[in-house]
Structures are given as structure tokens and as C-alpha cells.
Protein backbone atom coordinates (compact mmCIF):
# COMPACT_ATOMS: atom_id res chain seq x y z
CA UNK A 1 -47.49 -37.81 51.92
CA UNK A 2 -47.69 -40.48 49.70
CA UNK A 3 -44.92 -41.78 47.43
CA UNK A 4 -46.28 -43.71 44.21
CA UNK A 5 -44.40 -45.38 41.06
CA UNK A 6 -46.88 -45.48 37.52
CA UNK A 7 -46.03 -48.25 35.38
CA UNK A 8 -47.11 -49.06 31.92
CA UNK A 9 -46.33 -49.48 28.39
CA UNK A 10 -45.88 -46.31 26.61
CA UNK A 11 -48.80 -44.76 25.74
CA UNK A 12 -50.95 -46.26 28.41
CA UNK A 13 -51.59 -42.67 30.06
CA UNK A 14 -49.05 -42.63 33.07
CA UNK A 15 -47.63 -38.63 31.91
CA UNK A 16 -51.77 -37.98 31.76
CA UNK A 17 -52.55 -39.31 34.89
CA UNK A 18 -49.52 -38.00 36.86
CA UNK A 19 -50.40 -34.51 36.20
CA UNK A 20 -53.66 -34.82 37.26
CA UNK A 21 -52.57 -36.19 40.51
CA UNK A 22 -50.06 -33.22 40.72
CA UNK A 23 -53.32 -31.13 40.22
CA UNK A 24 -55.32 -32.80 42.18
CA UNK A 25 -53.48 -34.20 45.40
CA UNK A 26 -50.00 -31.66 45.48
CA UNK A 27 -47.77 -34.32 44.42
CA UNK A 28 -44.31 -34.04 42.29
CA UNK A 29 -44.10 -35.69 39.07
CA UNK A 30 -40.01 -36.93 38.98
CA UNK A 31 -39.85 -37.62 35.07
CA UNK A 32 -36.61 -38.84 34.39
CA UNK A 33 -36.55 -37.08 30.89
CA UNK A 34 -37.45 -34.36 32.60
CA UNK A 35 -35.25 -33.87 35.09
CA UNK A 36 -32.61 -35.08 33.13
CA UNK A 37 -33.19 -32.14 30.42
CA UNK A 38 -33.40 -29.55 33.71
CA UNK A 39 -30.34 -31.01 34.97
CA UNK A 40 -28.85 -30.50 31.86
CA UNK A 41 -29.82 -26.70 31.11
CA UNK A 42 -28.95 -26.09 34.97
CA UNK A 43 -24.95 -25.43 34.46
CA UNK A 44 -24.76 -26.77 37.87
CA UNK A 45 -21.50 -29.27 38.34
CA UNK A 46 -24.51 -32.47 38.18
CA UNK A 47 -25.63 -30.66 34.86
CA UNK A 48 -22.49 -30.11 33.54
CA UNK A 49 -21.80 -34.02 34.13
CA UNK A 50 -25.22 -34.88 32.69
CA UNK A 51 -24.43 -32.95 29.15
CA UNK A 52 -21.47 -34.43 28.77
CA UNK A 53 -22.98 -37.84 28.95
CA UNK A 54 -26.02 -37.00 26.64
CA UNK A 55 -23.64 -35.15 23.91
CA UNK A 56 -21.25 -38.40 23.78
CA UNK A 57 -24.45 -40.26 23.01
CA UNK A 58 -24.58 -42.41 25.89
CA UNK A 59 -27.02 -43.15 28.10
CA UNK A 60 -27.18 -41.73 31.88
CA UNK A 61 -26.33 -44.44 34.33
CA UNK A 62 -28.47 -45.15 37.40
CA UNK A 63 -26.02 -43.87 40.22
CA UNK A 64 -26.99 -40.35 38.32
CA UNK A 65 -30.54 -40.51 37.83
CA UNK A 66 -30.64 -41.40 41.80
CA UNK A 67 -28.65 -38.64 42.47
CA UNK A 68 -31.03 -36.45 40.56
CA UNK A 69 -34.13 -38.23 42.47
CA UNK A 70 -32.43 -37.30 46.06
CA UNK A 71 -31.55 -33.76 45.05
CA UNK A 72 -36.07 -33.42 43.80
CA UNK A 73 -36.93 -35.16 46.85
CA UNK A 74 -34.63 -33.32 49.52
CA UNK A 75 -36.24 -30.20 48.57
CA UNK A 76 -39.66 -32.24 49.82
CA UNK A 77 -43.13 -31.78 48.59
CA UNK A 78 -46.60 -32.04 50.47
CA UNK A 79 -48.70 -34.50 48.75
CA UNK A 80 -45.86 -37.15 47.84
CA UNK A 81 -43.82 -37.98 44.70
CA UNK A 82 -44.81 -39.81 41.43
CA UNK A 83 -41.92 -41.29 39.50
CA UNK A 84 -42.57 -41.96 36.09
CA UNK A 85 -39.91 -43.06 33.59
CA UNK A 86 -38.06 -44.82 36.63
CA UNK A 87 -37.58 -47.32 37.71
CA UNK A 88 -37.36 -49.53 34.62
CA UNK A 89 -35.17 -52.22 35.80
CA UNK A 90 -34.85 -54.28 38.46
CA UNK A 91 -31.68 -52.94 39.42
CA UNK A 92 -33.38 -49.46 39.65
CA UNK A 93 -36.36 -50.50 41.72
CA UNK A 94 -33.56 -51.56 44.16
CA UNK A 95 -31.56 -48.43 44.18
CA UNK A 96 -34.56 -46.80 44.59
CA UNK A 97 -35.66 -48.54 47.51
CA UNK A 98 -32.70 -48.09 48.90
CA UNK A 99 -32.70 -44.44 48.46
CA UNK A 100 -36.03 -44.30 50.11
CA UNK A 101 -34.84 -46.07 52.79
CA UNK A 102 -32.22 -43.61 53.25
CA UNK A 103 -34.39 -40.91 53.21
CA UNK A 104 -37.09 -42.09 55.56
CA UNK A 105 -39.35 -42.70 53.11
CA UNK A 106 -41.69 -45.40 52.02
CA UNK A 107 -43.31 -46.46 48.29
CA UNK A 108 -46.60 -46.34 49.05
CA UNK A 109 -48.30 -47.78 46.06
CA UNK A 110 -47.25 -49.29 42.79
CA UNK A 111 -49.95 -48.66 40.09
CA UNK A 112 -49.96 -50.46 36.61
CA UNK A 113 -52.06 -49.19 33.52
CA UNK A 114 -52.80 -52.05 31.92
CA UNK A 115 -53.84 -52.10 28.29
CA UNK A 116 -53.63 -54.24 25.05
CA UNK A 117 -51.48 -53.92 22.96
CA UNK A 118 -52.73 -53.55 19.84
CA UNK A 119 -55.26 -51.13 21.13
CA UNK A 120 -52.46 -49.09 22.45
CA UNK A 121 -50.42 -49.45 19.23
CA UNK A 122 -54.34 -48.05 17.66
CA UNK A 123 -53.98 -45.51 19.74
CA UNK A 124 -50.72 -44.20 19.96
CA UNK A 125 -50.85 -44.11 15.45
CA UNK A 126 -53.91 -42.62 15.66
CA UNK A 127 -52.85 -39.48 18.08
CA UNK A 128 -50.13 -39.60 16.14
CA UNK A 129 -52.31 -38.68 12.51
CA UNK A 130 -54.38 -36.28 14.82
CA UNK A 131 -51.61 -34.31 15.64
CA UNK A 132 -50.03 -34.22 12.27
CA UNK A 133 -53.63 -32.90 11.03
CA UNK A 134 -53.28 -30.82 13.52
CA UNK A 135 -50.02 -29.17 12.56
CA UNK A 136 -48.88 -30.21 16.03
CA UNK A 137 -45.16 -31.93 16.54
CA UNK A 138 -45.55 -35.47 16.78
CA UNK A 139 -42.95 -38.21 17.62
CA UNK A 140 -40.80 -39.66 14.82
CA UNK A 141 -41.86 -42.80 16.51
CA UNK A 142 -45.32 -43.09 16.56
CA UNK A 143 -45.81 -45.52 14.23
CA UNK A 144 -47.05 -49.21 14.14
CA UNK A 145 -44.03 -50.57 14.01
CA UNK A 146 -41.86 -48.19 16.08
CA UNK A 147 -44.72 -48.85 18.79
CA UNK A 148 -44.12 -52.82 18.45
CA UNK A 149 -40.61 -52.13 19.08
CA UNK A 150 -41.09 -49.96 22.00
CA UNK A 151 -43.17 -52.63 23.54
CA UNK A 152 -40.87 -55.58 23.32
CA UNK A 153 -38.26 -52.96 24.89
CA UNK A 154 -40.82 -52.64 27.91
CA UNK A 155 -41.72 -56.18 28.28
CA UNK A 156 -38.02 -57.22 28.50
CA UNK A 157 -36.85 -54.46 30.78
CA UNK A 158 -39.98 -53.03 32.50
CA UNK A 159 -42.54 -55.67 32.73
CA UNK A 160 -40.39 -58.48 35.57
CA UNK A 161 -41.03 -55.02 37.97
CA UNK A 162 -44.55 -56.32 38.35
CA UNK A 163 -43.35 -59.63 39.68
CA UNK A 164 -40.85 -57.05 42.07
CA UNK A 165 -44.07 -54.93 43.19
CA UNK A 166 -46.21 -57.91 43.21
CA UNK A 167 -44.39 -59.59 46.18
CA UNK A 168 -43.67 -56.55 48.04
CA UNK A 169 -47.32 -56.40 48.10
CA UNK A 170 -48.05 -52.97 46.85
CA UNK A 171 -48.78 -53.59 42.76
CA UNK A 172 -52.32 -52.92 42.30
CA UNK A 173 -53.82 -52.16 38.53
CA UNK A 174 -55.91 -50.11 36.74
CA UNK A 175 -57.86 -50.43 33.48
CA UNK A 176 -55.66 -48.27 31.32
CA UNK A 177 -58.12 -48.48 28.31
CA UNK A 178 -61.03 -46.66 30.10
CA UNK A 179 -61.77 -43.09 29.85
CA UNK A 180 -59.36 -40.77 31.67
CA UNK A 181 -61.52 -39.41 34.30
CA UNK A 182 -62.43 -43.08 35.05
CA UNK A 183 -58.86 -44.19 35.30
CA UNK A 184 -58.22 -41.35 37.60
CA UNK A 185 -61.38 -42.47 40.22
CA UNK A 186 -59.76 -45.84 39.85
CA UNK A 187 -56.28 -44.63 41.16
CA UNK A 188 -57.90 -42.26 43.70
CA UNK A 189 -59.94 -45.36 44.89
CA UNK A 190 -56.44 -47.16 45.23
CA UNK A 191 -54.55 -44.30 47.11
CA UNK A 192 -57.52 -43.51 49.78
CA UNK A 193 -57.67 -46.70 50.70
């Protein structure tokens, strides 16, 4: 079982590559958005507590989203977790090690998809005008400048986690720009090593 964390800007390909290692090794992808919007449509008493949050606007504080994480991961899974969306502070990567401490668990591997950004802003506008050529739902935020702003959000917030994984010694990385099935030999190169 291994237990991994994706990180990258958005767009760099961590939803893409996650479900292809839930294809191709059995692992769970724990999306926060995800599991927050289950949680939500669940009517359990968590759920209930998550709607009420998200319809006053606010955002869902940490001490939640690890209670979410324990509830996924106590139900187990074969091939390991991938959490994507979290963490994205330092004060989550703590709480998270802390829960997998708890558990019994380990991170096993911390893998960044790194890209530049201005081909990543290309690329996210240009899926973007696909899709809407398409006749397929697109973002309201996949523009240029949206993008930009996304970006600076994830260098202030996201980005000091590489420093974090870095000296823990488990932060490897991963040409993010390359072709998808090459970016996915590159992470199964890292996790069979």
C-alpha cells in the first residue's frame, strides 16, 4: 500500500494522473472537492455540518476536511491513497501527518508536476476554447487572467510545501509538460523504486 500526495499548479495534470493510478495500481483518489460535495449530498450528521458551511459561503476548515480524510481512509483501500486538493498549507501537511501517524500509516511519496507557467496558462485557455467548440461546460475561470490569479494563489499557499516535502526527504518531480503517458512512466518509475 502506498500513500502518495500530487502537487502542482492547477492545470498541471494531477486529477489526470490520479485516475490513472486508480486504474492502474488500485489506489483511492481523496479529492477534497470531491469528498466535500459527497459529504454534502450524504445527509449524514458530517454532511449536514458540511452544507451548512458551504451555503453560508464559507470555506470548510481543516479539522473537517481531516475528519472527512479519516472516515475515506478507515474504510481502507489496497493499492494506497492519492490526495489531491490537500494538503495546501503548511498547517494541513501537518494535520495530515499527524493523522497518518494516528492511523499507522506512512506518506510514501510526494510527487510535484512541474510546469511553466505560461505554458500552463497556454494550455489551460486553450482546453478551455476546445471545450467551448465543443459545446462542452467549461470553467468560468479558464482564462488568462483568471489562470494568473490562480497561480499567485498556489505559489503563496501551496508552493512553501515543497520546501516541507523536500526535507522530509520524499519530494521527487516530474516533467508535467510531457505527454501524459510519459508523465505516468515517470511517476511509476518513482513509486517502484
Amino acid at each position: 500500500m502506498t500513500n502518495i500526495i500530487l502537487l502542482g499548479p492547477p492545470g498541471a495534470g494531477k486529477g489526470t494522473q490520479a485516475k490513472k493510478l486508480v486504474e492502474s495500481r488500485n489506489m483511492i483518489q481523496l479529492s477534497t472537492g470531491d469528498m466535500l460535495r459527497e459529504a454534502q449530498a450524504s445527509g449524514t450528521e458530517m454532511g449536514k455540518k458540511v452544507a451548512a458551511i458551504m451555503a453560508e459561503g464559507k470555506l470548510v476548515t481543516d479539522e473537517v476536511v481531516i475528519l472527512l480524510i479519516h472516515e475515506k481512509m478507515s474504510a481502507g483501500a489496497e493499492g494506497g491513497f492519492i490526495f489531491d486538493g490537500f494538503p495546501r498549507t503548511l498547517a494541513q501537511a501537518d494535520a495530515l501527518a499527524t493523522l497518518l501517524e494516528e492511523m499507522g500509516q506512512s506518506l510514501d511519496e510526494v510527487i510535484e508536476l512541474q510546469v511553466e507557467d505560461e505554458v500552463l496558462v497556454d494550455r489551460i485557455v486553450n482546453r478551455a476554447e476546445e471545450a467551448r467548440a465543443a459545446g462542452l461546460p467549461v470553467r468560468a475561470d479558464d482564462n488568462a487572467e483568471s489562470v494568473k490569479i490562480r497561480l499567485m494563489e498556489y505559489y503563496k499557499k501551496t508552493a512553501p510545501l515543497l520546501g516541507y516535502y523536500y526535507a522530509k526527504g520524499n519530494l521527487s518531480a516530474v516533467d508535467g509538460l510531457a505527454s501524459i503517458d510519459d508523465v505516468e512512466g515517470s511517476i511509476a518509475a518513482i513509486l517502484d523504486k
